[in-house]
N, C-alpha and C. Protein backbone atom coordinates (compact mmCIF):
# COMPACT_ATOMS: atom_id res chain seq x y z
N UNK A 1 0.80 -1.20 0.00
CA UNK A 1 0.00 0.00 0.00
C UNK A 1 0.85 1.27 0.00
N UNK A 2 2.27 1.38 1.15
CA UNK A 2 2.76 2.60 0.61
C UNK A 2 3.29 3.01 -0.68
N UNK A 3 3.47 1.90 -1.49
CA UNK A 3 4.09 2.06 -3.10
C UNK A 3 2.77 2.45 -3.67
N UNK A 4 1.66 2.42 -3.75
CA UNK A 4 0.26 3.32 -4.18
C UNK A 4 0.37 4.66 -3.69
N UNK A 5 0.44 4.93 -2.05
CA UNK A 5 0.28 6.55 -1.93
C UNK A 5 1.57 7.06 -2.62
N UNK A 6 2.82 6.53 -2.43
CA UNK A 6 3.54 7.40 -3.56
C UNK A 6 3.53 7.76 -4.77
N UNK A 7 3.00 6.68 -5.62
CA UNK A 7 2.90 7.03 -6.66
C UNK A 7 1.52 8.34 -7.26
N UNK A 8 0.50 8.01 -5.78
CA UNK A 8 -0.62 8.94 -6.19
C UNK A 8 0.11 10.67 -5.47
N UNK A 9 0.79 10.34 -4.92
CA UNK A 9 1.23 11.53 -4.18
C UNK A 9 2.54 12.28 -5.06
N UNK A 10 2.83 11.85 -6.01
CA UNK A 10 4.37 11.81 -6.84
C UNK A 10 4.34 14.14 -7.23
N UNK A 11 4.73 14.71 -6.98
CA UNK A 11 4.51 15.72 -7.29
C UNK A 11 4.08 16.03 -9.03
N UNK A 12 3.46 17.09 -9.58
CA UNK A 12 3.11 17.32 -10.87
C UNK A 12 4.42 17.32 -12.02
N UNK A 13 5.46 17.68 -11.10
CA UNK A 13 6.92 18.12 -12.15
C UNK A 13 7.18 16.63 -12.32
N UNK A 14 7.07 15.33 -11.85
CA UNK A 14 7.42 14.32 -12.15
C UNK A 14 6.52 13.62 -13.63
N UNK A 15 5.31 14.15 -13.53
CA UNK A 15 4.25 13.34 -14.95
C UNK A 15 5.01 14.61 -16.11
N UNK A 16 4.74 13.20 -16.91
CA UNK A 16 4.79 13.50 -18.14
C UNK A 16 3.99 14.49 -18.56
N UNK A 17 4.59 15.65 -19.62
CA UNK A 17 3.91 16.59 -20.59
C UNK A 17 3.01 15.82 -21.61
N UNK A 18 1.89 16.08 -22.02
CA UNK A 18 1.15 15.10 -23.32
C UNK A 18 1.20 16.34 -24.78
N UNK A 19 1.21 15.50 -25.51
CA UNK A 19 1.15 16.30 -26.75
C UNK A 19 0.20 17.80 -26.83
N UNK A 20 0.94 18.94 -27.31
CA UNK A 20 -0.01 20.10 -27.34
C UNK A 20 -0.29 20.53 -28.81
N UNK A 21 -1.57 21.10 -28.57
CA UNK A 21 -2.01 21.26 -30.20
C UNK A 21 -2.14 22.94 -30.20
N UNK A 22 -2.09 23.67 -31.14
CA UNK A 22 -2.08 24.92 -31.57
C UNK A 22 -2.91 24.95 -32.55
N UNK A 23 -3.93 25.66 -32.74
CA UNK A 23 -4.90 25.67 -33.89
C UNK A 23 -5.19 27.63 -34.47
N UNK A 24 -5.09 27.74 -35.45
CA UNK A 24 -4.81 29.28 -36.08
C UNK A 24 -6.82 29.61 -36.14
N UNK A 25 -6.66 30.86 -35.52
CA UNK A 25 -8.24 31.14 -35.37
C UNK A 25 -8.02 32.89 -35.76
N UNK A 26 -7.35 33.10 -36.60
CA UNK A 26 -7.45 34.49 -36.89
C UNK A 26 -7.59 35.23 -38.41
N UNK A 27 -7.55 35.67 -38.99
CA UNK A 27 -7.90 36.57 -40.04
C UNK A 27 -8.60 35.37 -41.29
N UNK A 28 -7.93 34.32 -41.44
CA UNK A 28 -8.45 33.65 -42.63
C UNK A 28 -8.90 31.75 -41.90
N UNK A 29 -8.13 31.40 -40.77
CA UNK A 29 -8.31 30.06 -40.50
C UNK A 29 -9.18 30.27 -39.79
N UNK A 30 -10.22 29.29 -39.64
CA UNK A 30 -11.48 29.53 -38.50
C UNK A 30 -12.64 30.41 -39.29
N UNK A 31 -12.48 30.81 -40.31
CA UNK A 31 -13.54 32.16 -40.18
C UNK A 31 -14.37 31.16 -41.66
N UNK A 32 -15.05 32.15 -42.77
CA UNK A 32 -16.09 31.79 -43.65
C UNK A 32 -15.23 31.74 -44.69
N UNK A 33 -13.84 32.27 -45.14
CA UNK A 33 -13.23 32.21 -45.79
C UNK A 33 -12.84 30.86 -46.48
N UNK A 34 -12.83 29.91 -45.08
CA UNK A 34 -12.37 28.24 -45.50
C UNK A 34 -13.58 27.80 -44.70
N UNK A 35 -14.03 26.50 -45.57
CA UNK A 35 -15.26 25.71 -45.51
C UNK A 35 -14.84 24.87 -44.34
N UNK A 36 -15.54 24.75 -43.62
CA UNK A 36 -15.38 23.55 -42.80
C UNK A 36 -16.38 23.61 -40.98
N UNK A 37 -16.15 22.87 -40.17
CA UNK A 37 -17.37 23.84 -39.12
C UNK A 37 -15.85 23.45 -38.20
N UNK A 38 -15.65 24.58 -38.07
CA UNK A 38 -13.84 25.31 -36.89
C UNK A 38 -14.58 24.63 -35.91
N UNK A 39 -15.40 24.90 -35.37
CA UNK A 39 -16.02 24.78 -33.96
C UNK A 39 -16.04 23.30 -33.55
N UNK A 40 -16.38 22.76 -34.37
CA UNK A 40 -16.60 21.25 -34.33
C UNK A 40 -14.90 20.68 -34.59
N UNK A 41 -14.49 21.28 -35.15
CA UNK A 41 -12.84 20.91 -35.13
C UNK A 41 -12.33 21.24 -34.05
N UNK A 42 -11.86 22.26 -33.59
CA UNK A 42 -11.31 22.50 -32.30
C UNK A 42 -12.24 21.96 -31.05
N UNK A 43 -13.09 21.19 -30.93
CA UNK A 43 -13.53 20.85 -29.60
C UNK A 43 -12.94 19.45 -29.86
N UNK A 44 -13.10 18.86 -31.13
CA UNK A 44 -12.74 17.92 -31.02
C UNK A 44 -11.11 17.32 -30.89
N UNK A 45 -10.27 17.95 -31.06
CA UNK A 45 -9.15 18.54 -30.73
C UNK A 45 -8.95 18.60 -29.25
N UNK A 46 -9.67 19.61 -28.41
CA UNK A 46 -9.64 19.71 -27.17
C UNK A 46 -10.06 18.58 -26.55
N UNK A 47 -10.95 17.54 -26.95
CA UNK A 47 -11.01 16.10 -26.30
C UNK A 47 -10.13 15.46 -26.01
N UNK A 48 -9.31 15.53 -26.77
CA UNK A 48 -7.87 14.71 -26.95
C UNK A 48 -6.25 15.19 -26.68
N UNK A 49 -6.19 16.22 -26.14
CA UNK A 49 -5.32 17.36 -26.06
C UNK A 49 -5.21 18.53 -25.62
N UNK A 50 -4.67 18.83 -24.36
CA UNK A 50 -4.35 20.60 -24.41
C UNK A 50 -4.28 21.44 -25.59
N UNK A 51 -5.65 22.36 -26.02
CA UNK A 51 -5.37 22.87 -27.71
C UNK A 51 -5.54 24.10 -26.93
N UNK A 52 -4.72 25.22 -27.47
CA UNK A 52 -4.42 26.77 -27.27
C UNK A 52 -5.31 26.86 -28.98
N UNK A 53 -5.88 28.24 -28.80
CA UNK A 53 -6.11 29.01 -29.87
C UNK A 53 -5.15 30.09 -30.04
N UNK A 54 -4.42 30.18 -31.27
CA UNK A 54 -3.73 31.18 -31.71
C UNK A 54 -4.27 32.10 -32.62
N UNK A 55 -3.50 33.55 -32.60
CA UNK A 55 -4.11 34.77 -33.40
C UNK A 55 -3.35 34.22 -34.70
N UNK A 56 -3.05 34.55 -35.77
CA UNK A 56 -2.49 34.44 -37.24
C UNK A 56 -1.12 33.92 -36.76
N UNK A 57 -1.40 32.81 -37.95
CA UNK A 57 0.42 31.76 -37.75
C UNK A 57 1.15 32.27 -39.16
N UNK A 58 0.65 32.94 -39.22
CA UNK A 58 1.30 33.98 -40.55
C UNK A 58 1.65 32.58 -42.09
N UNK A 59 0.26 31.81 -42.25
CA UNK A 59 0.52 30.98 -43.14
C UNK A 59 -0.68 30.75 -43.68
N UNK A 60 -1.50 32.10 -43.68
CA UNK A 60 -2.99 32.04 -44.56
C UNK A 60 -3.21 31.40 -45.40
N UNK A 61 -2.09 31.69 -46.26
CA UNK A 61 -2.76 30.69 -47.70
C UNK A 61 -2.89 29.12 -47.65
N UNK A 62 -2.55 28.84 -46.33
CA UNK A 62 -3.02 27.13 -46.13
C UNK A 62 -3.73 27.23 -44.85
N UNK A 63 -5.00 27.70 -44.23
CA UNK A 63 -5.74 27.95 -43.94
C UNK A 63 -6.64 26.34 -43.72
N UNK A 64 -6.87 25.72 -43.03
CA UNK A 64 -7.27 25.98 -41.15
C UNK A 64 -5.60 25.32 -40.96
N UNK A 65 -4.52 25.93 -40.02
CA UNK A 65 -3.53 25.83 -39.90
C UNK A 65 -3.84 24.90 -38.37
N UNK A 66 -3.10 23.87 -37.87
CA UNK A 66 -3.01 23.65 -36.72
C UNK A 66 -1.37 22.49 -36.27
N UNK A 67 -1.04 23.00 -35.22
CA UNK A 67 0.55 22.95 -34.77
C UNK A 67 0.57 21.61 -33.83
N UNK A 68 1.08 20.68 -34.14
CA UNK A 68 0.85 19.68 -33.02
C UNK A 68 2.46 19.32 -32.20
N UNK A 69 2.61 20.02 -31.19
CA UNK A 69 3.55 20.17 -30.24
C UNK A 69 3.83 18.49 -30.07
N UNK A 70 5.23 18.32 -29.53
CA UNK A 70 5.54 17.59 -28.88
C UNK A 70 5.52 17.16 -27.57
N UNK A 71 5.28 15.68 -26.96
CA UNK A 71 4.99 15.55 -25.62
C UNK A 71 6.57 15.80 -25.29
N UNK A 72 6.84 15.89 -23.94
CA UNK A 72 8.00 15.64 -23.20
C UNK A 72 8.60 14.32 -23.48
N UNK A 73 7.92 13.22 -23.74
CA UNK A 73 8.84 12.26 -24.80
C UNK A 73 9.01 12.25 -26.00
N UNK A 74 8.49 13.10 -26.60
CA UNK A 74 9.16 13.41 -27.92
C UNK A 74 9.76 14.69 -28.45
N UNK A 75 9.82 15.42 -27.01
CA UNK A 75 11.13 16.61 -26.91
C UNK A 75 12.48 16.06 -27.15
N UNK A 76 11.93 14.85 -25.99
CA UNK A 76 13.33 13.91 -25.73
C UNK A 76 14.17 13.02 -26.77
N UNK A 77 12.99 12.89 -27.19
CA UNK A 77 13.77 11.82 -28.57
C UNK A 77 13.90 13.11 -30.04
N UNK A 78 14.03 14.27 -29.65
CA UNK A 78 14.70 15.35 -30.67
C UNK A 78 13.52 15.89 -31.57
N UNK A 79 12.20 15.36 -31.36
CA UNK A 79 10.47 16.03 -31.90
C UNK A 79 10.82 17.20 -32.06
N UNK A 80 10.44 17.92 -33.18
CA UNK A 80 10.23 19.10 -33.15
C UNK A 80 8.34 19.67 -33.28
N UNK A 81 8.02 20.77 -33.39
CA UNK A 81 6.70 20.54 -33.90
C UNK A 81 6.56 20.36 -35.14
N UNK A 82 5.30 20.45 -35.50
CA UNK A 82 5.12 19.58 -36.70
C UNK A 82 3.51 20.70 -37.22
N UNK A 83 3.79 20.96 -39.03
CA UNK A 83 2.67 22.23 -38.74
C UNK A 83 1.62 21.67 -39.74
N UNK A 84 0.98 21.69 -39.69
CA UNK A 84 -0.25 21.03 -40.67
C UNK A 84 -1.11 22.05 -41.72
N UNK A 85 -1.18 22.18 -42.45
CA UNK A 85 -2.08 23.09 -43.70
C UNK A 85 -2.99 22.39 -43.85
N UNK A 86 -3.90 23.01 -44.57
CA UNK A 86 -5.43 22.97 -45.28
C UNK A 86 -6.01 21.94 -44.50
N UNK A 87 -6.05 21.63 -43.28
CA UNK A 87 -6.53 20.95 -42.39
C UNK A 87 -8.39 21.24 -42.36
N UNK A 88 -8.66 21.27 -43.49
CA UNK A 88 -10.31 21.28 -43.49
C UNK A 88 -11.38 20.62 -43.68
N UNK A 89 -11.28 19.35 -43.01
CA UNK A 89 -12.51 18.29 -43.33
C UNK A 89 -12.18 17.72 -41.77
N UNK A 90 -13.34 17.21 -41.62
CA UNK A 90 -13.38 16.13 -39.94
C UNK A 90 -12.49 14.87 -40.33
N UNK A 91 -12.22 14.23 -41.52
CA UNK A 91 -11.39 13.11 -41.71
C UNK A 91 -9.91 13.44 -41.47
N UNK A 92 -9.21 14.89 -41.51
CA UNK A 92 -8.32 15.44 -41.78
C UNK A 92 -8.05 15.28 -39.84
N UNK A 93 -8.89 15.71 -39.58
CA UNK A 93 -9.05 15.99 -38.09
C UNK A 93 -8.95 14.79 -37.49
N UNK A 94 -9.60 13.89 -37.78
CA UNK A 94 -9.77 12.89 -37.02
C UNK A 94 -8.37 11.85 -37.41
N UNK A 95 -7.45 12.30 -38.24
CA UNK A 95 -6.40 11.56 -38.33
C UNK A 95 -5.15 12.19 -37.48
N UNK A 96 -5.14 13.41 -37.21
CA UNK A 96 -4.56 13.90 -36.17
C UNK A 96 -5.21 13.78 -34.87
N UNK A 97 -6.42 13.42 -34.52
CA UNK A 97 -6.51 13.13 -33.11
C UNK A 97 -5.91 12.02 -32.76
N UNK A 98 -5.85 11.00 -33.65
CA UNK A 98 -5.43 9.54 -33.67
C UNK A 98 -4.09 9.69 -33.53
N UNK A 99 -3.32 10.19 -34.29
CA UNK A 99 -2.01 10.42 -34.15
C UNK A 99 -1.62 11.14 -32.84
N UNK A 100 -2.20 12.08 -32.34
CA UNK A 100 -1.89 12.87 -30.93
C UNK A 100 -2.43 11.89 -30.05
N UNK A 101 -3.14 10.66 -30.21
CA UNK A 101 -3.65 9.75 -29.01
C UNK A 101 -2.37 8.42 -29.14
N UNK A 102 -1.93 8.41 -30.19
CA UNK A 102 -0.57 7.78 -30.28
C UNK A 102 0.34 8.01 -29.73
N UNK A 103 0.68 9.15 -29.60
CA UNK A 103 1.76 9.93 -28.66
C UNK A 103 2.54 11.11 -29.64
N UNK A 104 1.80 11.04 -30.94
CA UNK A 104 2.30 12.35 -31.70
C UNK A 104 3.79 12.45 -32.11
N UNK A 105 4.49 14.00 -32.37
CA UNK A 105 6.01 13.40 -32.87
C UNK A 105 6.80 12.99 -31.95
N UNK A 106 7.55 12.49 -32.37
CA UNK A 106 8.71 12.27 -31.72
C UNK A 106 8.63 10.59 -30.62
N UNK A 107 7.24 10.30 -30.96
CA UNK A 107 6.74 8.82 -30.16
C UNK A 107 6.17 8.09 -30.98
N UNK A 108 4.93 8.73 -31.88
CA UNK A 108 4.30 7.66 -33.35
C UNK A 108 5.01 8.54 -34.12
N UNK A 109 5.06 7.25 -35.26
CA UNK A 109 5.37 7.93 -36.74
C UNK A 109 4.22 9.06 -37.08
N UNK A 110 4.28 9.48 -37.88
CA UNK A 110 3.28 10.92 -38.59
C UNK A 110 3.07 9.76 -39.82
N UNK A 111 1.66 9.50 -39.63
CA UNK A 111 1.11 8.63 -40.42
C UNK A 111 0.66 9.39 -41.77
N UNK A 112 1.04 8.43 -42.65
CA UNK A 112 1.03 8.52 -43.83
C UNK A 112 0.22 9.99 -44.69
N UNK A 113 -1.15 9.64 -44.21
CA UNK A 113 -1.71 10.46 -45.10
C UNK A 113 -1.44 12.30 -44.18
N UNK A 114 -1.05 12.49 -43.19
CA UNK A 114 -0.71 13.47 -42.57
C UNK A 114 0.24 14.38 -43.79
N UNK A 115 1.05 13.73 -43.97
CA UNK A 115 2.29 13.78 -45.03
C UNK A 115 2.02 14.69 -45.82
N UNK A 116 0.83 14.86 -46.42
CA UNK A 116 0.11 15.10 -47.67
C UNK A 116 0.03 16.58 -46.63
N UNK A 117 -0.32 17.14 -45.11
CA UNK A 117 -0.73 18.18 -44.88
C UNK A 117 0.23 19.09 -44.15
N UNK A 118 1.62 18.25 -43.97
CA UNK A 118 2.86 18.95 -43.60
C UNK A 118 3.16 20.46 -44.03
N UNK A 119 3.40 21.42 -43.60
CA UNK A 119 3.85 22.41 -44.29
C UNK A 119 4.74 23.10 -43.89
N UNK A 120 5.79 23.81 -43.72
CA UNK A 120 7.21 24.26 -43.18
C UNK A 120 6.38 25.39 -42.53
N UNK A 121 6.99 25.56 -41.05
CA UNK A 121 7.10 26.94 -40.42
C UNK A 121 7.21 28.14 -41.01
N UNK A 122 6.70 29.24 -40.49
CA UNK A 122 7.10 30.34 -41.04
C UNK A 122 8.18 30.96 -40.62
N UNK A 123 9.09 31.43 -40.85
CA UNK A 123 10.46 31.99 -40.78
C UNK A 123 10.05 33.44 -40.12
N UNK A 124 11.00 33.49 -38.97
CA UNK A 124 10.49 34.71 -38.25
C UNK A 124 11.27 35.91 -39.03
N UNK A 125 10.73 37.01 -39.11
CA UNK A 125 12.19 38.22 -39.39
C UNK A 125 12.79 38.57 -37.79
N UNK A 126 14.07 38.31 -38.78
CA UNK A 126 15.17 38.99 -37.42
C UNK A 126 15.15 40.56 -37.02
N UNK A 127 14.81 40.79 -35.78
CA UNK A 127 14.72 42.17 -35.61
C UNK A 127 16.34 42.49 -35.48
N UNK A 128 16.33 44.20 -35.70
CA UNK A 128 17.87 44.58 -35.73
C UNK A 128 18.10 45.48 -34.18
């Protein structure tokens, strides 16, 4: 029995981080511009994941944009994030919930058809 209260007692800094999702809700993703019901995407998202809403990921023209962070085991094994474009159908969605219930990068592979919605970061400008 004391190997139970420790483990229920283990402080918060000891558990694991779980995969975080970032989803673009500003000028063109989320809005009437791109077809799709946002609302019903991002909750479903939030079922499965800590999801932040972000203002513009400065990558409109691939519009509904969403960022799927790495857990703390796949910081570890060198994950970076991973950014997704034209993310606009519930099938699109529902293959990234699956993948973030996998354990996302850096723990599952980035399944196949994801591949197809990869899109490079945006490059910050260097201030002087």
């Amino acid at each position: 029995m004391p190997e139970r209260l420790a483990e229920e007692t283990a402080p918060v800094t000891d558990r694991a981080v779980p995969c975080r999702v970032v989803v673009c809700r500003d000028c063109c993703c989320g809005t009437v511009k791109v077809n799709g019901d946002h609302g019903a995407q991002t909750a479903r998202l939030r079922e499965i994941a800590p999801t932040r809403i972000s203002e513009c990921l400065d990558v409109c023209e691939q519009a509904n944009v969403i960022v799927v962070q790495p857990s703390s085991a796949g910081r570890a094994a060198g994950a970076r994030p991973v950014w997704l474009g034209l993310v606009n159908d519930s099938d699109a969605t529902e293959d990234i919930a699956d993948w973030v219930r996998a354990g996302g990068p850096g723990v599952a592979p980035c399944p196949e058809i994801l591949g197809l919605y990869v899109i490079a970061a945006p490059r910050r400008a260097k201030t002087s």
